[in-house]
Protein backbone atom coordinates (compact mmCIF):
# COMPACT_ATOMS: atom_id res chain seq x y z
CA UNK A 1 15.73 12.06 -5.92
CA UNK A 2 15.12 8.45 -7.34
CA UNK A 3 12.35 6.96 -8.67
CA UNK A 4 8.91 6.12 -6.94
CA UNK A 5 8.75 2.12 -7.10
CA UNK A 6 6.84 0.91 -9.55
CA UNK A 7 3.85 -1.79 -9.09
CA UNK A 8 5.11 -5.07 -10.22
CA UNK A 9 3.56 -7.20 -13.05
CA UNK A 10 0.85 -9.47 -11.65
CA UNK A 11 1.29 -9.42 -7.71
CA UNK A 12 -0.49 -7.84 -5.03
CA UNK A 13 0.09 -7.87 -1.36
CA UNK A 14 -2.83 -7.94 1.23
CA UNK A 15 -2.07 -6.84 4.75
CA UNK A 16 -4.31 -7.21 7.53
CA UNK A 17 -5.10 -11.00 7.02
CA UNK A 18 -3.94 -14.85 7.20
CA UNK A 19 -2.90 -17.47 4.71
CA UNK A 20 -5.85 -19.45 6.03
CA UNK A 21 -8.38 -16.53 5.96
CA UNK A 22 -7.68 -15.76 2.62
CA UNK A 23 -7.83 -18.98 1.16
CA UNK A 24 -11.51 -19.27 2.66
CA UNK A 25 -12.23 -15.50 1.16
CA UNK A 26 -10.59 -16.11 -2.46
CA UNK A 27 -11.20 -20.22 -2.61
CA UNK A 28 -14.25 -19.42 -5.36
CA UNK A 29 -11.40 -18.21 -7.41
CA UNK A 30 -9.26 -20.83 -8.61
CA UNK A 31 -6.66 -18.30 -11.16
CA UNK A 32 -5.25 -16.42 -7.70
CA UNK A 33 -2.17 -17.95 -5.96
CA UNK A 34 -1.40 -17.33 -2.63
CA UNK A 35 1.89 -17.59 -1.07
CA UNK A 36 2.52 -16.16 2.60
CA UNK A 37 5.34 -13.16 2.87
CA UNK A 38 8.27 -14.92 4.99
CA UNK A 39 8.29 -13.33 8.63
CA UNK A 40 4.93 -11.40 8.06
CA UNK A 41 2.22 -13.52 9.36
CA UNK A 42 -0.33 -10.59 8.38
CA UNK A 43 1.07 -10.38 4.97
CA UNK A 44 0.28 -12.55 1.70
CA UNK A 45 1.06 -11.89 -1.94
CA UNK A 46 -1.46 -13.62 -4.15
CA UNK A 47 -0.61 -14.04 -8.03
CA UNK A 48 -3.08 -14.16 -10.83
CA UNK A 49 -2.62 -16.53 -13.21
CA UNK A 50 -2.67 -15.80 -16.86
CA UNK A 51 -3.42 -11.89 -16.42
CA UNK A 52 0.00 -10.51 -17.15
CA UNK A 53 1.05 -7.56 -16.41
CA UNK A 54 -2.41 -5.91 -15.34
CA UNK A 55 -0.99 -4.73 -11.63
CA UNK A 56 -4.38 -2.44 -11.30
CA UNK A 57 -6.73 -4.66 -12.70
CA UNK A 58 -5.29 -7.38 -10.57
CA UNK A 59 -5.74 -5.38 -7.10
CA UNK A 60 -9.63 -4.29 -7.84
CA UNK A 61 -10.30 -7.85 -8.49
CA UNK A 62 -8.71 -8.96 -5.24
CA UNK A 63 -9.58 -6.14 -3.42
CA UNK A 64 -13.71 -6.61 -4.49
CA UNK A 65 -13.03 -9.71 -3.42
CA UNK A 66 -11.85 -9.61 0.33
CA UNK A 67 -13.85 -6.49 0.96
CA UNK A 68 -13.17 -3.27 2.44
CA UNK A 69 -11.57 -4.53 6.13
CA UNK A 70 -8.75 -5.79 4.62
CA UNK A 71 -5.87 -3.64 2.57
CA UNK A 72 -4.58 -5.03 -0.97
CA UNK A 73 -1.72 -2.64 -2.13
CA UNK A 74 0.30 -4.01 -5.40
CA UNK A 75 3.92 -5.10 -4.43
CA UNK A 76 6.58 -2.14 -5.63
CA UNK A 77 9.95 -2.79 -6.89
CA UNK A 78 12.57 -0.44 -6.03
CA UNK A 79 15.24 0.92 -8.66
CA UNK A 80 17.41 -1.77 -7.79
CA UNK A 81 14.92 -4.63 -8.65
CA UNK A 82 13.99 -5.26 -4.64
CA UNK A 83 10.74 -6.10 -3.58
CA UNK A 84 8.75 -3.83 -1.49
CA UNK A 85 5.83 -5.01 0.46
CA UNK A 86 3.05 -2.21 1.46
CA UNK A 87 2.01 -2.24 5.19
CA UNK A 88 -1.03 -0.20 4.28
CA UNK A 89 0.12 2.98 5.97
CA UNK A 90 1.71 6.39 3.99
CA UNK A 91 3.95 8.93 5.24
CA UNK A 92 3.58 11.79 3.97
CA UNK A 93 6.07 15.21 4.50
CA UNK A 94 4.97 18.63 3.92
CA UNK A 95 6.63 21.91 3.10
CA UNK A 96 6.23 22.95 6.83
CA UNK A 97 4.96 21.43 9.88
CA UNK A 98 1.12 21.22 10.28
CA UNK A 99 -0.56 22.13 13.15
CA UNK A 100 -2.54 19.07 14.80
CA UNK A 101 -6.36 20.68 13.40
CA UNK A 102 -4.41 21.31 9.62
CA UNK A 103 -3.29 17.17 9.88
CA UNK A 104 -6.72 16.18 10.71
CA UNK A 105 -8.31 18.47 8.16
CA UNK A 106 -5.47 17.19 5.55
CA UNK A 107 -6.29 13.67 6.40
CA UNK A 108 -10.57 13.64 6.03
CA UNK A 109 -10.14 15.57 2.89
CA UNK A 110 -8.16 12.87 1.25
CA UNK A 111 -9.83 9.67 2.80
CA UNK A 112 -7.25 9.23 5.39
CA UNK A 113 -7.00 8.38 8.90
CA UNK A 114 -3.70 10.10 10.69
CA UNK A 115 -1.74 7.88 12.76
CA UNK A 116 0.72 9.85 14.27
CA UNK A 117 2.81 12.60 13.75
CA UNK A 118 7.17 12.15 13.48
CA UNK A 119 8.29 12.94 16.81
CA UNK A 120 11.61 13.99 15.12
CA UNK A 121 10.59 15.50 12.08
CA UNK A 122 7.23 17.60 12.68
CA UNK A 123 6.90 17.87 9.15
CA UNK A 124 6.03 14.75 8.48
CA UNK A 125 3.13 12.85 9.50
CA UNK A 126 1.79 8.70 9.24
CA UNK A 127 -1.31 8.17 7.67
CA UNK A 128 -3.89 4.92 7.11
CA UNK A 129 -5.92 4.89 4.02
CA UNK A 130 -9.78 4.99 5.27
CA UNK A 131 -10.86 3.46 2.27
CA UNK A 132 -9.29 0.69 0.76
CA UNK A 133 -12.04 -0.49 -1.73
CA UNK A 134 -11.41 2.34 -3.60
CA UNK A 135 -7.74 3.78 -3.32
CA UNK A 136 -5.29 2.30 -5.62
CA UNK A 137 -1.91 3.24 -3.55
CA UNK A 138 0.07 4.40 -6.58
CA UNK A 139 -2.64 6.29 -7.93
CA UNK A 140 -3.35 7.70 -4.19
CA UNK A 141 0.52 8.62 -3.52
CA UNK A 142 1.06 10.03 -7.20
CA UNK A 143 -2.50 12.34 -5.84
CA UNK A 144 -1.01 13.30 -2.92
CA UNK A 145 2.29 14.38 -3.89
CA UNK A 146 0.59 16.53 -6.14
CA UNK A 147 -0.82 18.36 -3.85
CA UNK A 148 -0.16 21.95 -2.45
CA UNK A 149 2.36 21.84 0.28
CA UNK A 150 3.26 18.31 0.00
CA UNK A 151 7.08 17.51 -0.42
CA UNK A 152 7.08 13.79 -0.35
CA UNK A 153 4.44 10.99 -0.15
CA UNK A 154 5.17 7.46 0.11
CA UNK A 155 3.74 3.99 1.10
CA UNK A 156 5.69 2.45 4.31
CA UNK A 157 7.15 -0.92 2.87
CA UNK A 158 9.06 -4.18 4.09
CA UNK A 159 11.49 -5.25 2.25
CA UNK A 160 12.72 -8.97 0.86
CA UNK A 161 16.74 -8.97 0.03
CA UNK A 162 18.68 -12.14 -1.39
CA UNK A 163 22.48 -12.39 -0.31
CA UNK A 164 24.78 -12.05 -3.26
């Protein structure tokens, strides 16, 4: 199995929200930089200025700052040095297929909402994180994969390529 991407440096993506909406949100904060995520109008990385490589830090200052309606998730690089941009939603596969009250259960005990089950693979399941304000994703995937008849948890991601 290969590595779970890692958060990059300085960068965090925000789903759920505008260019222009943000600007008004984070405009008392003149370090962030916001650039909108090509062919995502919902999407927006903002970059800190000066911080370094503080990925965490970064997202609970952003995140305070937008407030709890809108998801900030740190972008992930893969293995291969792509860029992966959160969506805000987790799938999640267990050792066996859940029954619909086990799902729900599953998903209130870990301050999630469920989305839907896989129609192909009943094992796995797609999940929205209730709480935003106060769920860092890699800290909330690394939680749930450590957890008793999970296989696999993961954040759903777009991706940015370059042609070589």
């Amino acid at each position: 199995m290969s590595r779970a991407p890692v958060p990059s440096a300085d960068v965090v993506v925000i789903s759920g929200s505008t260019l222009d909406a943000l600007q008004l949100k984070l405009a008392g904060d003149p370090d962030l930089e916001l650039e909108a995520v090509e062919g995502s109008p919902d999407m927006v990385v903002v970059r800190a200025a000066g911080e370094g490589p503080q990925p965490k830090a970064t997202w609970a200052r952003v995140q305070r700052a937008v407030g709890e309606d809108t998801v900030v998730a740190p972008v992930l690089t893969d293995e291969q040095g792509h860029t992966l941009f959160p969506t805000g939603t987790l799938q999640i596969r267990f050792d066996r297929a859940p029954s619909d009250t086990e799902l729900e259960r599953f998903a209130q005990a870990h301050g999630l909402k469920l989305l839907h089950r896989n129609k192909f693979q009943l094992a796995q399941a797609s999940f929205a994180i209730r709480d935003p304000l106060h769920n860092y994703l890699p800290d909330l995937v690394s939680t749930l994969e450590g957890e008793l008849g999970v296989r696999r948890a993961w954040p759903e991601t777009k991706s940015r390529y370059e042609r070589t």
